[in-house]
N, C-alpha and C. Protein backbone atom coordinates (compact mmCIF):
# COMPACT_ATOMS: atom_id res chain seq x y z
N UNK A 1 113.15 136.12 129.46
CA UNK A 1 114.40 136.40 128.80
C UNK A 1 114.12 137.42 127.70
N UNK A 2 115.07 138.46 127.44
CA UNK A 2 115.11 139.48 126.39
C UNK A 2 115.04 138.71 125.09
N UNK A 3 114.37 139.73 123.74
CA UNK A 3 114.43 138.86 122.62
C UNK A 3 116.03 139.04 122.76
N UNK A 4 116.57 138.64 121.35
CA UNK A 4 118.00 138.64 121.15
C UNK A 4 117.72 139.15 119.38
N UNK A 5 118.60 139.22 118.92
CA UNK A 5 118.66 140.25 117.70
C UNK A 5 120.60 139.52 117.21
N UNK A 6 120.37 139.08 116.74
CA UNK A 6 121.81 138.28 115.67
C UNK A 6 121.95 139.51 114.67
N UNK A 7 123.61 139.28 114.67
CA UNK A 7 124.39 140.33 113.89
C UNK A 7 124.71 139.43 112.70
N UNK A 8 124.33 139.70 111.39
CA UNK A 8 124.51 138.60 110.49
C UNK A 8 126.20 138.50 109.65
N UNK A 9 126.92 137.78 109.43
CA UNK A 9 128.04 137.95 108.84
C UNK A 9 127.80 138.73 107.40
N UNK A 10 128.94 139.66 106.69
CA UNK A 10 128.99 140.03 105.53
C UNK A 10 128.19 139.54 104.17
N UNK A 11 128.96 138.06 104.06
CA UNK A 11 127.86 136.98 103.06
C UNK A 11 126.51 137.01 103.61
N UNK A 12 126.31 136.80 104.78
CA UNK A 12 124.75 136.53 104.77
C UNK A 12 124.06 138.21 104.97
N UNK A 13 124.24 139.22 105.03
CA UNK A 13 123.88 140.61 104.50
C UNK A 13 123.52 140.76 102.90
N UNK A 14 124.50 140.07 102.45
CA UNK A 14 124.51 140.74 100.40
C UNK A 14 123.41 139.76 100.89
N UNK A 15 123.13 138.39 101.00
CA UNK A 15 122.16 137.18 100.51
C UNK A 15 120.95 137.63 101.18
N UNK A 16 120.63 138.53 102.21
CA UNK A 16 119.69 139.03 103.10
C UNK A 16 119.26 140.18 102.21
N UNK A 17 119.98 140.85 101.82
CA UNK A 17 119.39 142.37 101.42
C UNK A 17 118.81 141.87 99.70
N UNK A 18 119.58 140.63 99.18
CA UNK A 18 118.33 140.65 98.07
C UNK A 18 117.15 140.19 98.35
N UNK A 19 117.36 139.60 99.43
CA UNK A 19 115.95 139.07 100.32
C UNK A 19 114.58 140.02 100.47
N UNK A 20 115.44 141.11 101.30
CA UNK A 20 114.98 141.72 101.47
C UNK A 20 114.28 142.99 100.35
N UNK A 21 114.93 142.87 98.88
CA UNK A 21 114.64 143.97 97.97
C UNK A 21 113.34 143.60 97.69
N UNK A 22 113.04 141.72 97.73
CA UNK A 22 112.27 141.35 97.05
C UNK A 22 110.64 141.65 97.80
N UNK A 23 110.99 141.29 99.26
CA UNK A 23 110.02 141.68 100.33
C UNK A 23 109.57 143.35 100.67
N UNK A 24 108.51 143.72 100.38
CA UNK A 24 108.75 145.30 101.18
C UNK A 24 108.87 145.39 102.66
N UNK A 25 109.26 146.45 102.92
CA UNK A 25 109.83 146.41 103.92
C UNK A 25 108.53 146.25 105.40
N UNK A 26 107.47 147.09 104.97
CA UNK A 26 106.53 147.10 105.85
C UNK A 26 106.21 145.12 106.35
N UNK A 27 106.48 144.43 105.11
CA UNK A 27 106.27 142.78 105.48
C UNK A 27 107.45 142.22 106.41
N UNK A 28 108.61 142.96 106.42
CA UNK A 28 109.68 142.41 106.76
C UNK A 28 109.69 143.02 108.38
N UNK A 29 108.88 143.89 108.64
CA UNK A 29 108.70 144.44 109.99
C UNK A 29 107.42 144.00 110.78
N UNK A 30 106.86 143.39 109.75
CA UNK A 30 105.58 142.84 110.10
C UNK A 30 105.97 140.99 110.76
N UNK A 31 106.90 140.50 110.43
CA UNK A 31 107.47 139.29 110.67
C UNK A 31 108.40 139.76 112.27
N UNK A 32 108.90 140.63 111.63
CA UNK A 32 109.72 140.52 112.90
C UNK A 32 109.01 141.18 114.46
N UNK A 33 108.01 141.35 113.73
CA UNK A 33 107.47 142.08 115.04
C UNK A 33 106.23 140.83 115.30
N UNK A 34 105.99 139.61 114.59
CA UNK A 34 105.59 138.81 115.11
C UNK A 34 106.32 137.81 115.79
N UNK A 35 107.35 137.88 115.15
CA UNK A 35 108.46 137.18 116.23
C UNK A 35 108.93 137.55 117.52
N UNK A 36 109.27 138.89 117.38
CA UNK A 36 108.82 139.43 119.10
C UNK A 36 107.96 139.26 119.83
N UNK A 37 106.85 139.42 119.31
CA UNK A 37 105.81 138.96 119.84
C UNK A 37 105.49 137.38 120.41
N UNK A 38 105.66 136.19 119.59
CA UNK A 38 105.67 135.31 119.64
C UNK A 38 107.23 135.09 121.04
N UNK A 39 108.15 135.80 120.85
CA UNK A 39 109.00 135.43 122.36
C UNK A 39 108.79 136.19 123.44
N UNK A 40 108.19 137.35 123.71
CA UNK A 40 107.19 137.53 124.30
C UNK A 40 106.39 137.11 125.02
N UNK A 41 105.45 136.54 124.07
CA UNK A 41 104.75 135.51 124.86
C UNK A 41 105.58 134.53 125.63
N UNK A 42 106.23 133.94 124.92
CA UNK A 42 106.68 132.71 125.91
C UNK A 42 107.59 133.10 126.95
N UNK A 43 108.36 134.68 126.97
CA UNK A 43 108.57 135.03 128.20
C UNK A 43 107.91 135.17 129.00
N UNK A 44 106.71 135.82 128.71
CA UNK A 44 105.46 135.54 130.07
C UNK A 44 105.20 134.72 130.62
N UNK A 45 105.00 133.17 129.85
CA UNK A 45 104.64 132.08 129.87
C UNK A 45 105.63 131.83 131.22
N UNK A 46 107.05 131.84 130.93
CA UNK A 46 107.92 131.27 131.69
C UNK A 46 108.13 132.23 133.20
N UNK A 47 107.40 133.39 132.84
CA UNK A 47 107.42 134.13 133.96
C UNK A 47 106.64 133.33 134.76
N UNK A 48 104.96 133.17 134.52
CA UNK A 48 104.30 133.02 135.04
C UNK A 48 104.44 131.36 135.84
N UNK A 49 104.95 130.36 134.89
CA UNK A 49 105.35 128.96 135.65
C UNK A 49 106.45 129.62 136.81
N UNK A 50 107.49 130.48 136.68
CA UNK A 50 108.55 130.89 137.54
C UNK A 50 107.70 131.39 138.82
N UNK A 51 106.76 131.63 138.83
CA UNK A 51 106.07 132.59 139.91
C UNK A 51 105.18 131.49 140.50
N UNK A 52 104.59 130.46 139.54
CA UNK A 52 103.88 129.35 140.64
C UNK A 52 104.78 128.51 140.98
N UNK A 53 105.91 128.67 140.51
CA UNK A 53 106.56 127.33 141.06
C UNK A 53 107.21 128.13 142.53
N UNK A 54 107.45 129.59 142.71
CA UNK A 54 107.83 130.64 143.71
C UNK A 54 106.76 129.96 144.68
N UNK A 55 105.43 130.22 144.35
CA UNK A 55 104.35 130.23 145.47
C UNK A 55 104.44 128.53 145.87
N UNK A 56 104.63 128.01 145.27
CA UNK A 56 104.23 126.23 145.81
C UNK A 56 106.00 126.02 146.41
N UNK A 57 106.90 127.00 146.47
CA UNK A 57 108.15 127.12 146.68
C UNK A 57 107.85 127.40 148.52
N UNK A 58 107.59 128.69 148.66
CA UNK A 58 107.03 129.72 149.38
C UNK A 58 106.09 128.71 150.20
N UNK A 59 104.93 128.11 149.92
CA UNK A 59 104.01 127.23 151.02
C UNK A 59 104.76 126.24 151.38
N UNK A 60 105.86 125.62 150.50
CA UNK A 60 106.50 124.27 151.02
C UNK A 60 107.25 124.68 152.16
N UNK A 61 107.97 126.25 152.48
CA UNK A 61 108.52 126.25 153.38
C UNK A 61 107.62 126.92 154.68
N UNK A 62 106.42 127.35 154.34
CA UNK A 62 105.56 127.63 155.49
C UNK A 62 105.16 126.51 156.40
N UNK A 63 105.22 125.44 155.62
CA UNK A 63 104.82 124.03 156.22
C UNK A 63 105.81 123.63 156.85
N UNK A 64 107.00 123.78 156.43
CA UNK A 64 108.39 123.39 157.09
C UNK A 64 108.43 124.06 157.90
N UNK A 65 108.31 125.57 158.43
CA UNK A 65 108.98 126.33 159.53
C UNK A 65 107.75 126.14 160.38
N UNK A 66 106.43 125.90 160.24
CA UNK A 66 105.36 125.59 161.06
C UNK A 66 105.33 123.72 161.58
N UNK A 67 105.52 123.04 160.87
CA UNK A 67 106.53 121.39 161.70
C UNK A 67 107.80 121.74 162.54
N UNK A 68 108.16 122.56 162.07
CA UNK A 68 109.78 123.03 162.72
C UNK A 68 109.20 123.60 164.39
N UNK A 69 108.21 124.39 164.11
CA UNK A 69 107.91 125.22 165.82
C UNK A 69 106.96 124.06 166.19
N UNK A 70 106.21 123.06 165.82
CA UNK A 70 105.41 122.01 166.80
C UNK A 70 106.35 121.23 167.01
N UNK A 71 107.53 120.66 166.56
CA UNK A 71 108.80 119.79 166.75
C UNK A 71 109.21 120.21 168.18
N UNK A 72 109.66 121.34 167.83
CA UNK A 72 110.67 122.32 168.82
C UNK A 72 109.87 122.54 169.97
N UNK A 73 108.42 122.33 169.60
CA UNK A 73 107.42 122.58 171.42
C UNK A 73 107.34 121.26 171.91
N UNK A 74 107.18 120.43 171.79
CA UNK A 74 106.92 118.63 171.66
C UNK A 74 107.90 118.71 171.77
N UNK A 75 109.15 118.78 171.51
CA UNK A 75 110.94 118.42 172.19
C UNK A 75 110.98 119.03 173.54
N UNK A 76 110.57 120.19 174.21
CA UNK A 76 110.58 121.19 175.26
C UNK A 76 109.58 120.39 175.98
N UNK A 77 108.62 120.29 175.50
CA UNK A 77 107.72 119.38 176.68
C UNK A 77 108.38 117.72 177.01
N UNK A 78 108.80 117.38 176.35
CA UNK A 78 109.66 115.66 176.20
C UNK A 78 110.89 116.03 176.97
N UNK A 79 111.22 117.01 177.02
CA UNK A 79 112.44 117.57 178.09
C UNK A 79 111.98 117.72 179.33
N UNK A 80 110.90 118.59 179.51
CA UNK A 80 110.56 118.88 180.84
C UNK A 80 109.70 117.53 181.12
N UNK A 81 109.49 116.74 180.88
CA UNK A 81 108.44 115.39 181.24
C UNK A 81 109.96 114.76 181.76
N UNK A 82 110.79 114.76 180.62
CA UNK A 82 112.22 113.89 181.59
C UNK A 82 112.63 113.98 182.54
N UNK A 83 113.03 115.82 182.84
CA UNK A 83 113.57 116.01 184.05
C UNK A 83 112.71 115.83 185.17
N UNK A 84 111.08 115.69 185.02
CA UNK A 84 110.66 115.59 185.80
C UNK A 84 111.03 113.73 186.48
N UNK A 85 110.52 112.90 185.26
CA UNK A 85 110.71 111.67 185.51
C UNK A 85 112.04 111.45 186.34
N UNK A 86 113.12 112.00 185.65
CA UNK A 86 114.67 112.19 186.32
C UNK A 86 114.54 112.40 187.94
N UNK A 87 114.07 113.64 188.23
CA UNK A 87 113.74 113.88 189.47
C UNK A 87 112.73 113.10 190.46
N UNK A 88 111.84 112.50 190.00
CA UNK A 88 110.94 111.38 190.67
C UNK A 88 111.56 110.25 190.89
N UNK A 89 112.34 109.86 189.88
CA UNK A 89 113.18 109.07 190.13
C UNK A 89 114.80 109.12 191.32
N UNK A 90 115.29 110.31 190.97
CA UNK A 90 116.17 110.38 191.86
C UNK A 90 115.15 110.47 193.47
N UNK A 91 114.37 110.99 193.61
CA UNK A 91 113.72 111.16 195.34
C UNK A 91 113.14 109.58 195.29
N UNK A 92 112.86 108.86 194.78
CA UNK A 92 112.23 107.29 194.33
C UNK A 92 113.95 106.63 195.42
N UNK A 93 115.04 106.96 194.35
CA UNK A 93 115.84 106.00 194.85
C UNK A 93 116.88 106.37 196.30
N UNK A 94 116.31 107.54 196.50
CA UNK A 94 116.77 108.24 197.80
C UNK A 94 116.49 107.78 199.06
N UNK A 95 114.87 107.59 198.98
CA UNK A 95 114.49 107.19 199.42
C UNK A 95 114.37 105.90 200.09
N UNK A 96 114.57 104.81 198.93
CA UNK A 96 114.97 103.59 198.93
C UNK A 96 116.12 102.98 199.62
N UNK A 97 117.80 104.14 199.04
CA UNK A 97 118.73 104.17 200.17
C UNK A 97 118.41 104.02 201.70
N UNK A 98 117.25 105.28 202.03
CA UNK A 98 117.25 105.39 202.91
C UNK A 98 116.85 104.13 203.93
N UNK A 99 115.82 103.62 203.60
CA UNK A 99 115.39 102.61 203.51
C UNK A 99 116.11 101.14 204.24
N UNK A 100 117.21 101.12 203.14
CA UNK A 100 117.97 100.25 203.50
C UNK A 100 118.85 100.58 204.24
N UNK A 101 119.21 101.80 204.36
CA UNK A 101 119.86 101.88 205.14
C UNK A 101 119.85 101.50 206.46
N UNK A 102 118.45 102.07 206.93
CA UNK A 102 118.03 101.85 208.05
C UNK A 102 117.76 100.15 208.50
N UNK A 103 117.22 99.69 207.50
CA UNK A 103 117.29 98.25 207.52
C UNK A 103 118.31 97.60 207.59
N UNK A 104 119.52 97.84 207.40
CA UNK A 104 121.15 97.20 207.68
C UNK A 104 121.34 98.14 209.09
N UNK A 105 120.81 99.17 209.61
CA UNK A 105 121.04 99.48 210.78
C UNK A 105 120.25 98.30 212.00
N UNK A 106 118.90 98.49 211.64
CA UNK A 106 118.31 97.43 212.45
C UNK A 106 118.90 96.21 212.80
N UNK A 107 119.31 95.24 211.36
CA UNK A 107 119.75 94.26 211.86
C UNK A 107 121.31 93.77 212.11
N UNK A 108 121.81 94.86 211.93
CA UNK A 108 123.18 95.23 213.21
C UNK A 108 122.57 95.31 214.44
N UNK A 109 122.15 96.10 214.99
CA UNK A 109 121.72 96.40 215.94
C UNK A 109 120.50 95.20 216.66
N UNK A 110 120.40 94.46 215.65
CA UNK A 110 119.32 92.82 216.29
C UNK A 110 120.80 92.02 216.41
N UNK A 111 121.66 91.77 215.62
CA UNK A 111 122.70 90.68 215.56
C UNK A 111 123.89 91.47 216.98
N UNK A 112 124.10 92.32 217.03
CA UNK A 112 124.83 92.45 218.48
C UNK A 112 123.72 91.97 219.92
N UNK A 113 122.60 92.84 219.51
CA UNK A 113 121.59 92.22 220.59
C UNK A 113 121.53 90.69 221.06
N UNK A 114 121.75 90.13 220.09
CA UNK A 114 121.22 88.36 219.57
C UNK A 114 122.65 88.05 218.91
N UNK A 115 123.31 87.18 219.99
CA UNK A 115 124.47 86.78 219.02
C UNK A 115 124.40 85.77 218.52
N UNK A 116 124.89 85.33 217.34
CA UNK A 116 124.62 83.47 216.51
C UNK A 116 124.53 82.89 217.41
N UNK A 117 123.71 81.80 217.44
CA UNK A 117 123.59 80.50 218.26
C UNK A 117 124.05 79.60 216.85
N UNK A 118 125.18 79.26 217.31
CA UNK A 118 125.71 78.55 215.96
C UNK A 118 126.75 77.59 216.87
C-alpha cells in the first residue's frame, strides 16, 4: 500500500508550524523520511507474505487439477470395466434364454411324445 500523507485542518497548521519553528527543518524531514521508510518496509513485508501465500495458493491448485486428471482416468476406466461387465453379462443371460428355451422346447416335445399317465 502507498504511504498516505494527511492534509491537516487550519488549527492544527498554526499548532504544527510552531512545532515546526521550534524543530529545524532538516529534523523534520529526517522523521518523515523515517516514517516512509518504516511503511515501506512493511509494504514489502506484506508484499512478500502476499506472494507466498500466491505460491502455496498456486501448488494447492496444481494438486487439485493433477487429482482432477487421475479421477477423470480411474472414472473412464470404471466406465469401460462396466460396459464391459454390462456386455458379459447381457451374452451371460442370452445365452441362458437360450437355454431354456430350448429346454421348454424339449419337454413339450417329450410331453406330446409321452402323454400323462394320470
Amino acid at each position: 500500500m502507498a504511504p498516505t500523507i494527511a492534509v491537516p485542518s487550519t488549527q492544527t497548521k498554526l499548532h504544527h508550524r510552531r512545532d515546526i519553528s521550534a524543530v529545524p527543518e532538516s529534523e523534520v524531514l529526517r522523521r518523515r523520511n523515517e516514517e516512509l521508510e518504516k511503511e515501506l518496509k512493511k509494504s514489502i513485508e506484506r508484499e512478500e507474505k502476499m506472494k507466498q501465500e500466491l505460491q502455496k495458493t498456486w501448488e494447492r491448485l496444481r494438486v487439485a487439477e493433477e487429482a482432477e486428471e487421475r479421477l477423470c482416468s480411474q472414472l473412464g476406466e470404471f466406465e469401460a470395466e462396466a460396459v464391459d461387465q454390462a456386455r458379459s453379462y447381457r451374452t451371460r443371460v442370452l445365452h441362458l434364454m437360450d437355454q431354456l428355451s430350448l429346454a421348454q422346447k424339449l419337454l413339450q416335445s417329450a410331453s406330446v411324445a409321452f402323454p400323462n399317465a394320470q
